[in-house]
Protein backbone atom coordinates (compact mmCIF):
# COMPACT_ATOMS: atom_id res chain seq x y z
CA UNK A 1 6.48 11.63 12.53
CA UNK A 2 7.35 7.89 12.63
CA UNK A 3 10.97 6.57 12.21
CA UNK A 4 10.76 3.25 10.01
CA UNK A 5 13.93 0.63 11.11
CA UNK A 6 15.04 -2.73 10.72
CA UNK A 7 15.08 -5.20 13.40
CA UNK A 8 18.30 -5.61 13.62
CA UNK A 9 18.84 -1.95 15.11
CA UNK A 10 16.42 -3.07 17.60
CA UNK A 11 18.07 -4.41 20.95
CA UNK A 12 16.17 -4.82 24.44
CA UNK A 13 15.97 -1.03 25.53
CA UNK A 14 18.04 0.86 22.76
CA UNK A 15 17.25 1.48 19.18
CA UNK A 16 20.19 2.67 16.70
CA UNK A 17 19.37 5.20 14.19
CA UNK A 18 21.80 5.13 11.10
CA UNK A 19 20.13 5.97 8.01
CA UNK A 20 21.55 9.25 7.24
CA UNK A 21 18.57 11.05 5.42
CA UNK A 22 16.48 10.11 8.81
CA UNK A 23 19.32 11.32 11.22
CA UNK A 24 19.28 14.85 8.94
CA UNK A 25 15.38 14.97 8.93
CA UNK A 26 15.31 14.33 12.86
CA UNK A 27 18.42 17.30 13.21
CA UNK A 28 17.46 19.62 10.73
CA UNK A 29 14.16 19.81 10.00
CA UNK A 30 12.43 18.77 13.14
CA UNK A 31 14.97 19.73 14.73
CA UNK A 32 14.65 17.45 18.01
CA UNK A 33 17.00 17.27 20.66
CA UNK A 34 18.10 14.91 23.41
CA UNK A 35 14.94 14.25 25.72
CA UNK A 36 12.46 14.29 22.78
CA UNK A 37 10.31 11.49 21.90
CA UNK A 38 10.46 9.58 18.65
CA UNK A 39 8.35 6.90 17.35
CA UNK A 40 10.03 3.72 15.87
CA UNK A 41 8.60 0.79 14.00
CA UNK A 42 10.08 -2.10 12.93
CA UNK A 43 8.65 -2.49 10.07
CA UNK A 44 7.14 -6.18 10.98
CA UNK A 45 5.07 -5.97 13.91
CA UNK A 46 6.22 -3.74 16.33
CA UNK A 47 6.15 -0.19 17.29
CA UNK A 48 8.29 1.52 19.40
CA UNK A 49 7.72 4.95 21.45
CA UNK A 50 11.32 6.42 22.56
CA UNK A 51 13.26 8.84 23.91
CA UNK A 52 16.24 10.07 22.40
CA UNK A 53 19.72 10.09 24.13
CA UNK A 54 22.08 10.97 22.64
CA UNK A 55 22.74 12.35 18.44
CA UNK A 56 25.93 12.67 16.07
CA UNK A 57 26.13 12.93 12.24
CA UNK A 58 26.81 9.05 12.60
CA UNK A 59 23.96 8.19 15.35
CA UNK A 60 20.83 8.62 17.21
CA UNK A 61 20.50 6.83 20.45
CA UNK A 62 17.12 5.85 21.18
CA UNK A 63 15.78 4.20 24.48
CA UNK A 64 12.58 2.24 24.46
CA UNK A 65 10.05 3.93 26.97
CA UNK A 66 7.08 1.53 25.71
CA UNK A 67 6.84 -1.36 22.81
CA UNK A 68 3.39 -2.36 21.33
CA UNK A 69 2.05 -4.47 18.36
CA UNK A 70 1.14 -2.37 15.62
CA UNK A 71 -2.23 -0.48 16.31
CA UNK A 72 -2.81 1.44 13.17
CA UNK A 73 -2.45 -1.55 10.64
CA UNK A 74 -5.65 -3.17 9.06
CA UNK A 75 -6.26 -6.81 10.30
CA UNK A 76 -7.18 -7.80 6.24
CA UNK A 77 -4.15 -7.46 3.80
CA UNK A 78 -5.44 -5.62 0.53
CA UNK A 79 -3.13 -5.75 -2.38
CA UNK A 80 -4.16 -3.73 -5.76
CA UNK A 81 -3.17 -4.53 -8.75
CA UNK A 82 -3.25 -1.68 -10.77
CA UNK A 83 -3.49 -1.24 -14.72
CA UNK A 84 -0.32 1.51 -15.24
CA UNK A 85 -1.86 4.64 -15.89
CA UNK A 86 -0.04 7.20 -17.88
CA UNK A 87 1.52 10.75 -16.57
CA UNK A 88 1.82 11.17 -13.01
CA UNK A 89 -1.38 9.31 -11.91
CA UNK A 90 0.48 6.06 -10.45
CA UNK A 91 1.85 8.96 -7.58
CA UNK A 92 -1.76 9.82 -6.75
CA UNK A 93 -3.07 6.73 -6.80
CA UNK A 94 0.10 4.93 -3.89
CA UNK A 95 -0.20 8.39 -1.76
CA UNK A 96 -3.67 7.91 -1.38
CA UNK A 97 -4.10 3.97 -0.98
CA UNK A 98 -1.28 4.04 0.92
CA UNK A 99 -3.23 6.78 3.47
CA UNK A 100 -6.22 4.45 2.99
CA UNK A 101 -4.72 1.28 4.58
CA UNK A 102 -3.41 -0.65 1.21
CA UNK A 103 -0.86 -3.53 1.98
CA UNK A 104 1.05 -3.66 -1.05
CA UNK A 105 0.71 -2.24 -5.00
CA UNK A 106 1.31 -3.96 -8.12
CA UNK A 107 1.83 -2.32 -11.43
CA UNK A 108 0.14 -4.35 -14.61
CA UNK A 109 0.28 -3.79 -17.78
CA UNK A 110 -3.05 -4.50 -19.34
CA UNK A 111 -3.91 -4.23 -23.42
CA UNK A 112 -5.20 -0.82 -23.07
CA UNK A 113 -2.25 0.66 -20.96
CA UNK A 114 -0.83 3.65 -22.56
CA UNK A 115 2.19 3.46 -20.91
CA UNK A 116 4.63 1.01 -22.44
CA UNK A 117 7.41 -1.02 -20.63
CA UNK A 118 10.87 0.37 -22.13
CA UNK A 119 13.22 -1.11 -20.28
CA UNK A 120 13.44 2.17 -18.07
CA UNK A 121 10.85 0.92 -15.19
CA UNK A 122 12.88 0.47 -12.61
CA UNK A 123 13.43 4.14 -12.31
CA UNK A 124 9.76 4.46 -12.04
CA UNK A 125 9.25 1.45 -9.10
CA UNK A 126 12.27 3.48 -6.92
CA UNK A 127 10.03 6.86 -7.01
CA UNK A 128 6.79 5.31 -6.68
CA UNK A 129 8.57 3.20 -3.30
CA UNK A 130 9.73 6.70 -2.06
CA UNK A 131 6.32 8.24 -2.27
CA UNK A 132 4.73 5.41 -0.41
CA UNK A 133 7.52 5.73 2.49
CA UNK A 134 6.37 9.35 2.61
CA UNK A 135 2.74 8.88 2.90
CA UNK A 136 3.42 6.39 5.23
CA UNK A 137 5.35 8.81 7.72
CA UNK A 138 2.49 11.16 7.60
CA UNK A 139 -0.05 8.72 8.53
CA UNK A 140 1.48 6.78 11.14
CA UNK A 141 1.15 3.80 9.92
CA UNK A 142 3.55 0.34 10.97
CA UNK A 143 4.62 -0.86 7.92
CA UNK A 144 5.80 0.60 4.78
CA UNK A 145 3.07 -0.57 1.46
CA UNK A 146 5.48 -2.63 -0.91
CA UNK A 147 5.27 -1.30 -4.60
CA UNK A 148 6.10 -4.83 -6.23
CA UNK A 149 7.69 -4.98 -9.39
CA UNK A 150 5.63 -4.63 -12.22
CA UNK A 151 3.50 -7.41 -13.91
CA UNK A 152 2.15 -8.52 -16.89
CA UNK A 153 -1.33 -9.63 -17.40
CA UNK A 154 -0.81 -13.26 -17.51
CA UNK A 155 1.53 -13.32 -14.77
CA UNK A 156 -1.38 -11.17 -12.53
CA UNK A 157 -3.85 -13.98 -13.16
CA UNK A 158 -1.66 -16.41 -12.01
CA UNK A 159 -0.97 -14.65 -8.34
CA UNK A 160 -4.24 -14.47 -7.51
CA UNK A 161 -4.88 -17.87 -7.24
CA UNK A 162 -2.77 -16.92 -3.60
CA UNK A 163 -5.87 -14.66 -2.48
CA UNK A 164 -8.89 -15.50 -0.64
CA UNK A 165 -10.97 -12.74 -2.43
CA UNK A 166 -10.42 -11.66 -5.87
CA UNK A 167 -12.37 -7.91 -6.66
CA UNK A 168 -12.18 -6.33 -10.13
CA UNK A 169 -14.62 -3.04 -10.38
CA UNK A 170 -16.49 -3.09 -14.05
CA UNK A 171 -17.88 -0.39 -15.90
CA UNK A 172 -20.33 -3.38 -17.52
CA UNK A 173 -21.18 -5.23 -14.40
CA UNK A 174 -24.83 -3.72 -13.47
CA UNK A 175 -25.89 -6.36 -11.04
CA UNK A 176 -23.21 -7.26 -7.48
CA UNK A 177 -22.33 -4.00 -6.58
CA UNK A 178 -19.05 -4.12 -4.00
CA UNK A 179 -21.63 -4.16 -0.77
CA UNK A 180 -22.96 -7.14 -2.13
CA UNK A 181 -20.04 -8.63 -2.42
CA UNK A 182 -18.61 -7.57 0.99
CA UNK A 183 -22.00 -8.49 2.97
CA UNK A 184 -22.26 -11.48 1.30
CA UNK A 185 -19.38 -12.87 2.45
CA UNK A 186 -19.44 -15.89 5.11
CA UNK A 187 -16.45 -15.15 6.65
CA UNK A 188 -13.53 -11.95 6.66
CA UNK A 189 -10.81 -13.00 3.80
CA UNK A 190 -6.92 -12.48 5.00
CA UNK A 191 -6.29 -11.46 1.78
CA UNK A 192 -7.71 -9.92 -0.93
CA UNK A 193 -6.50 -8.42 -3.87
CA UNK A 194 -8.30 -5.47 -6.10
CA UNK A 195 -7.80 -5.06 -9.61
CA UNK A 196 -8.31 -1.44 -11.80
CA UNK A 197 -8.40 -1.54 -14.78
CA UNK A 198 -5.74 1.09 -17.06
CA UNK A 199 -7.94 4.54 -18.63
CA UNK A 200 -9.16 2.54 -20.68
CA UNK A 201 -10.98 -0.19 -18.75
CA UNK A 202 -10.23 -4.01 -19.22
CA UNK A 203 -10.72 -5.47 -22.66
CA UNK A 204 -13.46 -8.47 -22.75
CA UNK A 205 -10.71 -10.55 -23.24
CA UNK A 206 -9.66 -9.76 -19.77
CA UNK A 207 -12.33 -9.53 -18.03
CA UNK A 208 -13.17 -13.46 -18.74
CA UNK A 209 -9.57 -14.42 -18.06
CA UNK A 210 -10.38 -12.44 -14.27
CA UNK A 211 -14.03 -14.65 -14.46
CA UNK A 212 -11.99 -17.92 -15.37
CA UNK A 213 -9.58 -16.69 -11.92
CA UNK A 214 -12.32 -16.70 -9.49
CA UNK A 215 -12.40 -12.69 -9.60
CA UNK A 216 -16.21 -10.95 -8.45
CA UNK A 217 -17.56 -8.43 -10.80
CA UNK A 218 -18.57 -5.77 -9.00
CA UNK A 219 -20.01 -2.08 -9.81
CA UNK A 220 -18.65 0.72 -7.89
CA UNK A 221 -21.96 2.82 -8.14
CA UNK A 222 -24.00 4.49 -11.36
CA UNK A 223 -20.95 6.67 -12.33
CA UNK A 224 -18.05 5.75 -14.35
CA UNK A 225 -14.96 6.39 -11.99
CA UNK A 226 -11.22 7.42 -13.46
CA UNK A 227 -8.71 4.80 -13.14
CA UNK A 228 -7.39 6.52 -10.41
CA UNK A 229 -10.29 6.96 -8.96
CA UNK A 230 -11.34 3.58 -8.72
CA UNK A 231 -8.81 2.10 -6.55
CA UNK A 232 -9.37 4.63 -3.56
CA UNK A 233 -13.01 4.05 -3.63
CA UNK A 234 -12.66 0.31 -3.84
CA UNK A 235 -10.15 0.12 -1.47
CA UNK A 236 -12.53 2.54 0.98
CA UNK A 237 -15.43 0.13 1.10
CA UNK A 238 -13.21 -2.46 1.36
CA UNK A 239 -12.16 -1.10 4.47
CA UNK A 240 -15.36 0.40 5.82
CA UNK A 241 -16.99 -2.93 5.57
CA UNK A 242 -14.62 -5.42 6.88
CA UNK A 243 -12.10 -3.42 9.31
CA UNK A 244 -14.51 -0.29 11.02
């Protein structure tokens, strides 16, 4: 497991653990003890492997045996914006792209999302934050994936002008596929953002607002993939072709 901290609990050999829920899990359910190791990050670029001194209800002592810069974190910054599927898909979709290497995670709401905005999202952005910190621990990874507030249409277009590669998959596009796209590139991008469509795909009207962006059409193969489907396999190649 990997504790997640901010800097400021970070000094030159000691790291302060407050956080109450991570003090419990460390006690009760892995129930470590003084002498065992712990690894910190800081949730910016570095990672910290440590040794634990000393533990109360209020504290966990930790002293810094070794500090590196993050090992496990992609060198390209992926961000997906996806179309806000309905039911409990949205859980599936962070636990995975989190596992797969995804930077951050933007809800949209496109013209064929089911799901409507009732004033009630926030509730929904706090769980979907707490499953990516989970699936975070589990894989080790430096930093926790933000899951930004959600987005409009419009306002989605308008980001990516901040993104050196725009990628939305198409169920019509028949000619780039996504390893065209990725070979065919003259350089890596820094960052690049994905968009997915909701269950039921982007309306034309969107699609030539994402061609009017600077967004690449690409196919994802000769099947039609699920919404959340489409995300983890775009994000995959994405990451087999630029970062292994």
């Amino acid at each position: 497991m990997k504790l997640f901290t901010e800097s400021s609990n970070v000094g030159d050999k000691y790291i302060k653990i407050t956080d109450h829920g991570d003090i419990r899990h460390l006690c009760k359910v892995l129930r470590l003890r003084e002498g065992d190791t712990v690894d910190v990050s800081d949730r910016n670029q570095w990672e910290y492997e440590t040794e634990i001194l000393s533990i109360s209800e209020d504290e966990v002592l930790l002293a810094i045996c070794d500090k590196q810069k993050f090992a496990r974190e992609p060198q390209v910054h992926v961000t997906l914006f996806q179309g806000v599927p309905k039911a409990g898909k949205m859980e599936t979709i962070i636990q995975k792209c989190v596992e797969l290497g995804v930077y951050s995670i933007t809800p949209v709401f496109m013209e064929r999302s089911v799901v409507v905005e009732k004033g009630n999202f926030a509730k929904k952005l706090e769980r979907w934050q707490k499953v990516s910190d989970e699936a975070v621990k589990q894989c080790r990874r430096g930093i926790v994936p933000e899951v930004r507030k959600q987005q409009k249409f419009r306002e989605m277009t308008d980001a990516l002008a901040g993104y050196d590669l725009v990628i939305f998959p198409y169920e019509n596009e028949t000619g780039t596929t996504m390893k065209d796209c990725l070979r065919g590139l003259s350089e890596i991008p820094q960052r690049i953002a994905i968009v997915i469509g909701p269950e039921g795909g982007f309306a034309d009207s969107e699609a030539e607002l994402l061609d009017q962006a600077g967004a690449i059409r690409v196919s994802l193969g000769k099947t039609i993939l699920r919404t959340e489907t489409a995300g983890m396999a775009a994000l995959a190649m994405v990451m087999y072709e630029l970062e292994l």
